[in-house]
PDB file of N, CA and C in Angstrom:
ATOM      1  N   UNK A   1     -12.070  -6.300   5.050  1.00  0.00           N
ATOM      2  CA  UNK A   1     -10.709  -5.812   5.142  1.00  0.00           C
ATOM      3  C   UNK A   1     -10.737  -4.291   5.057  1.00  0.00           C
ATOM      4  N   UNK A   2     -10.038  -3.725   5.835  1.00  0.00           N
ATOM      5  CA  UNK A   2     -10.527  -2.503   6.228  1.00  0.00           C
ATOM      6  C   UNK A   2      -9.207  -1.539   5.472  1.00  0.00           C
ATOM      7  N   UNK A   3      -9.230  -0.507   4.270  1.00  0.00           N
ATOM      8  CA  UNK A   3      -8.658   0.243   3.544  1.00  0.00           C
ATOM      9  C   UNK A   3      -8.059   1.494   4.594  1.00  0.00           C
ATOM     10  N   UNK A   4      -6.997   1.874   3.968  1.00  0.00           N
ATOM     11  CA  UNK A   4      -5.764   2.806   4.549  1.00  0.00           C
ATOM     12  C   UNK A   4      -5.884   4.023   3.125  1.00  0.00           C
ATOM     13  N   UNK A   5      -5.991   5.412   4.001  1.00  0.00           N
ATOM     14  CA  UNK A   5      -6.098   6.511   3.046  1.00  0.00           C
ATOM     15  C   UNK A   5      -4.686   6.542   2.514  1.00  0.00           C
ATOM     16  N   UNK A   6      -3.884   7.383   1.495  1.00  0.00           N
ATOM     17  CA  UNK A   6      -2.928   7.253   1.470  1.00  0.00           C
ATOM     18  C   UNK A   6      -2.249   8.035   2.705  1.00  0.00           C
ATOM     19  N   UNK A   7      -2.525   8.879   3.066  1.00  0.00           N
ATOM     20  CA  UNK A   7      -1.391   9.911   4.238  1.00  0.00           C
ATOM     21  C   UNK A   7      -1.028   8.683   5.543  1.00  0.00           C
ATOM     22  N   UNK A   8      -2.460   7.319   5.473  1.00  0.00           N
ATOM     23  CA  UNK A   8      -2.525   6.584   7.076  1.00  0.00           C
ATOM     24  C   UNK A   8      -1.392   5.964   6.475  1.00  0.00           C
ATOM     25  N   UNK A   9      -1.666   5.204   5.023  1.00  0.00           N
ATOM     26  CA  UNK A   9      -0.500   4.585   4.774  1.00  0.00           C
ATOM     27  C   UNK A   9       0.927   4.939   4.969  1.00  0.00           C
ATOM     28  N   UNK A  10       1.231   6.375   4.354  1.00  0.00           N
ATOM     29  CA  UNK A  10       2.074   6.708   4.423  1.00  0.00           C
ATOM     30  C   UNK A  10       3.176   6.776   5.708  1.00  0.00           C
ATOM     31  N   UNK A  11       2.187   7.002   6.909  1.00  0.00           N
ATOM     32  CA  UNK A  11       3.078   7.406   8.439  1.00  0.00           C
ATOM     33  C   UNK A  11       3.430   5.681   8.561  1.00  0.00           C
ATOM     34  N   UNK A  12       2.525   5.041   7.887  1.00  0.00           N
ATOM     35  CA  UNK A  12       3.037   3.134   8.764  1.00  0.00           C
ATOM     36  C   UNK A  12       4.451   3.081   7.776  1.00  0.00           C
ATOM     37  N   UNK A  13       4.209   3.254   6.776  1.00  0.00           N
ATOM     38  CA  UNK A  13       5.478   3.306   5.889  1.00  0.00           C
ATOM     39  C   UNK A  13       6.721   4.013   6.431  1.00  0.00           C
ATOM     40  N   UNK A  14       7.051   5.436   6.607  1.00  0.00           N
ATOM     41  CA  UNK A  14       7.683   5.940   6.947  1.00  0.00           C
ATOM     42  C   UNK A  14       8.106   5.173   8.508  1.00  0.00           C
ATOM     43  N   UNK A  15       7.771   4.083   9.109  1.00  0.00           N
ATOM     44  CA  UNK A  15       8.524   3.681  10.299  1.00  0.00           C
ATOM     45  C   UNK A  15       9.984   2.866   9.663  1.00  0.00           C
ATOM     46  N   UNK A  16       9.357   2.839   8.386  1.00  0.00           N
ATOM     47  CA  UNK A  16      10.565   1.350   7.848  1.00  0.00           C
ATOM     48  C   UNK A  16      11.460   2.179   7.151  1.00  0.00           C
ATOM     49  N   UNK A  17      10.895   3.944   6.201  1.00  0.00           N
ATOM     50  CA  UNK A  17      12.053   4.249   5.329  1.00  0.00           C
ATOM     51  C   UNK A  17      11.712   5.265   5.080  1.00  0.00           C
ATOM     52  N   UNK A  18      12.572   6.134   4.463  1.00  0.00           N
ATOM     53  CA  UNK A  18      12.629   7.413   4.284  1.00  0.00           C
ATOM     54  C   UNK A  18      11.943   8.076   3.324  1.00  0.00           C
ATOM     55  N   UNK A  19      11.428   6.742   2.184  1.00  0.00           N
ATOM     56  CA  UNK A  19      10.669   6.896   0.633  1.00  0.00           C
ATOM     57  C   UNK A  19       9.422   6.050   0.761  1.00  0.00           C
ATOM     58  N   UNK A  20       8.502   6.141   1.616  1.00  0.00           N
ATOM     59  CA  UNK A  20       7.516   5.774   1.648  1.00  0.00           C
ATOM     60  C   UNK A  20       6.914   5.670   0.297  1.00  0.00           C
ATOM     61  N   UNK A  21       7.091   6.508  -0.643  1.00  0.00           N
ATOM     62  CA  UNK A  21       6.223   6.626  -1.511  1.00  0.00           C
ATOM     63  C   UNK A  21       6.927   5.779  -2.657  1.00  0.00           C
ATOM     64  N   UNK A  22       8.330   5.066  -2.399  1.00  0.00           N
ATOM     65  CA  UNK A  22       8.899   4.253  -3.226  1.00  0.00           C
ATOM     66  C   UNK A  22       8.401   2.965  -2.762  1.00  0.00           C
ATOM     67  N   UNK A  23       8.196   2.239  -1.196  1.00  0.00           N
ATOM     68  CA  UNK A  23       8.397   1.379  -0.957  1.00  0.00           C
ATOM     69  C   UNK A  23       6.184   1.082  -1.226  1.00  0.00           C
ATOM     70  N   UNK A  24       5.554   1.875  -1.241  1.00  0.00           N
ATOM     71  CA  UNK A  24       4.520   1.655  -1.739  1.00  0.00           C
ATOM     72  C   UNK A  24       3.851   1.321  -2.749  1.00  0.00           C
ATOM     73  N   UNK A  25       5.056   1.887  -3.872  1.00  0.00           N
ATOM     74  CA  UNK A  25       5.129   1.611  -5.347  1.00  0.00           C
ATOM     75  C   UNK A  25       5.341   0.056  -5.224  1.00  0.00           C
ATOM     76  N   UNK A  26       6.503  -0.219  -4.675  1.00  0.00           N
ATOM     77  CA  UNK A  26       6.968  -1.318  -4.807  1.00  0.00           C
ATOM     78  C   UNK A  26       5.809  -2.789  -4.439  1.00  0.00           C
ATOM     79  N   UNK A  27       5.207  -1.652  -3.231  1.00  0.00           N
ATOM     80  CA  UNK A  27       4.369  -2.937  -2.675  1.00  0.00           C
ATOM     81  C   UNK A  27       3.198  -3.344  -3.438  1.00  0.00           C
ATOM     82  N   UNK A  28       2.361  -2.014  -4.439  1.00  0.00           N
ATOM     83  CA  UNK A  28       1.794  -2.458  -5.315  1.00  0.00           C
ATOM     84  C   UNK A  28       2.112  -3.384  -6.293  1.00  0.00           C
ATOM     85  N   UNK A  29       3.170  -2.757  -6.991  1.00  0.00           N
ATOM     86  CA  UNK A  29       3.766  -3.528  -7.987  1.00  0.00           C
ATOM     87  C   UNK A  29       4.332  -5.260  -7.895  1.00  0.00           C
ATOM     88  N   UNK A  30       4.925  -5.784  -6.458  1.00  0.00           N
ATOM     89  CA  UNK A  30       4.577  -7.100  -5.998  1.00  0.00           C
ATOM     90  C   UNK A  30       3.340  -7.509  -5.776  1.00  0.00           C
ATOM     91  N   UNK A  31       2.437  -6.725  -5.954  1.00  0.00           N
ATOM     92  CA  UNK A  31       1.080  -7.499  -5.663  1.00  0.00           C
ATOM     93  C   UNK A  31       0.619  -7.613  -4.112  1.00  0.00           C
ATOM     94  N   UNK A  32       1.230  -6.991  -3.090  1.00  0.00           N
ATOM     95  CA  UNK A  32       1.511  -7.000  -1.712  1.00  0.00           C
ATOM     96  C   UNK A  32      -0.322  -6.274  -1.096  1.00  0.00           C
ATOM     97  N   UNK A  33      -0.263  -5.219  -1.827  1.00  0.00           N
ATOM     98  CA  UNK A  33      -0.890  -3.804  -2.002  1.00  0.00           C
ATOM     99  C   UNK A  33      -1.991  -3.903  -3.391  1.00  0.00           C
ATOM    100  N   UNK A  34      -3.337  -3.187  -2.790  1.00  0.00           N
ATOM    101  CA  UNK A  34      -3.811  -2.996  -4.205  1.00  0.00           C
ATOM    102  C   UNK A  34      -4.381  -1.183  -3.795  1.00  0.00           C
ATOM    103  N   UNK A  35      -4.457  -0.724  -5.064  1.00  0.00           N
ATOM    104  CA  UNK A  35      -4.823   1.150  -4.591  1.00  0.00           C
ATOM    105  C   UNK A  35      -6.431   0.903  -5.372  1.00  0.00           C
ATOM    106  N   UNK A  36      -7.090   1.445  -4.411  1.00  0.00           N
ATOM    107  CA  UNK A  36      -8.422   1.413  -4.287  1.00  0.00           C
ATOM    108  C   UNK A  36      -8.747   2.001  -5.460  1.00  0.00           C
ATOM    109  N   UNK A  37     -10.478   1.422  -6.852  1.00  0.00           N
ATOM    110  CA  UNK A  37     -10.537   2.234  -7.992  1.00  0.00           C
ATOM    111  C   UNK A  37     -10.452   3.612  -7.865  1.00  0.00           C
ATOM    112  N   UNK A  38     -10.677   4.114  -6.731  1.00  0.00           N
ATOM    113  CA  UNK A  38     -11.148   5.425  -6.988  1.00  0.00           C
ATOM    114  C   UNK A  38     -10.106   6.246  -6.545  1.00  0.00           C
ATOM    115  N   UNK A  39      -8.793   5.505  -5.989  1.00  0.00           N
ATOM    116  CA  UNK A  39      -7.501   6.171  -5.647  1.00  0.00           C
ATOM    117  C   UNK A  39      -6.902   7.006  -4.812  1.00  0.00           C
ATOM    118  N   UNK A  40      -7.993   6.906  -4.001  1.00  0.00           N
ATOM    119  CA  UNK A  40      -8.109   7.557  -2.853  1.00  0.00           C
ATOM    120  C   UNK A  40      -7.609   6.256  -1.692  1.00  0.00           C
ATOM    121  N   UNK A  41      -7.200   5.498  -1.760  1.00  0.00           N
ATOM    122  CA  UNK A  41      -6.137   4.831  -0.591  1.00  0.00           C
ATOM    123  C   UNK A  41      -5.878   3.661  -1.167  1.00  0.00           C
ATOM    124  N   UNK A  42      -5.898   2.670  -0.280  1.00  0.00           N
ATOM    125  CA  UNK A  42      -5.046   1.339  -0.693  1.00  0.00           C
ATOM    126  C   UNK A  42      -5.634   0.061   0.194  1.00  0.00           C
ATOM    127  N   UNK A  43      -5.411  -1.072   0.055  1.00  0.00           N
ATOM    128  CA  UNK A  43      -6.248  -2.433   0.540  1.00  0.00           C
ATOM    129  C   UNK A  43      -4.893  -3.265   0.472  1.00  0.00           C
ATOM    130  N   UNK A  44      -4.549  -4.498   1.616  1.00  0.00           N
ATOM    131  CA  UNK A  44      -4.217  -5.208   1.484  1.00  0.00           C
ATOM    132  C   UNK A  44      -4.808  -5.984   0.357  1.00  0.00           C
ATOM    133  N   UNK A  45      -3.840  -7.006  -0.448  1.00  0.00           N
ATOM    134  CA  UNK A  45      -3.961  -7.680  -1.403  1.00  0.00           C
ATOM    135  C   UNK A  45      -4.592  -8.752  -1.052  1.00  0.00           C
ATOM    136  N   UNK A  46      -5.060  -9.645  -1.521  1.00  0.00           N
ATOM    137  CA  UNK A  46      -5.656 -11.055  -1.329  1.00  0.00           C
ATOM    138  C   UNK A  46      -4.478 -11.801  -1.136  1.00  0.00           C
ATOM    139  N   UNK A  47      -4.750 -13.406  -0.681  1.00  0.00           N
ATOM    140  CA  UNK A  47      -3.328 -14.412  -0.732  1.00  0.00           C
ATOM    141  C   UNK A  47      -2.908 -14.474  -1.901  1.00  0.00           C
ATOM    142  N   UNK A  48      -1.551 -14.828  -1.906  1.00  0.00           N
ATOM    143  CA  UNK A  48      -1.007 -14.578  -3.657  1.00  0.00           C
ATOM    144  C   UNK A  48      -1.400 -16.442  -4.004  1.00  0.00           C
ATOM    145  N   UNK A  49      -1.534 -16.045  -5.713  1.00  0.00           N
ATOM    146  CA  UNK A  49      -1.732 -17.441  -5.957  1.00  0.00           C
ATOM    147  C   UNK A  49      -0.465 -18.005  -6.647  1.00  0.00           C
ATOM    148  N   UNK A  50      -0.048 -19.487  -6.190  1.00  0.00           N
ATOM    149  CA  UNK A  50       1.137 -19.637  -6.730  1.00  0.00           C
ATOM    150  C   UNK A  50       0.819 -20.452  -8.174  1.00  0.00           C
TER     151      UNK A  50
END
């Protein structure tokens, strides 16, 4: 699975909203999103487990 720096993230974000940097929060925080250890970008999440 291939990781997104934050700025790549950021422009896919900004197609949907004006606060990219809110709706990224958000996507971590659902578990959607995980930010790489070293914090330098971000990974889709695994399937969620119910």
């Amino acid at each position: 699975m291939r990781s997104a720096v934050e700025p790549e993230l950021n422009l896919r974000l900004r197609r949907l909203t004006d606060d990219a940097a809110m709706l990224r929060r958000a996507l971590v925080d659902h578990g959607f999103v995980s930010r790489l250890p070293e914090g330098t970008g971000h990974r889709r999440a695994g399937p969620a487990r119910l």
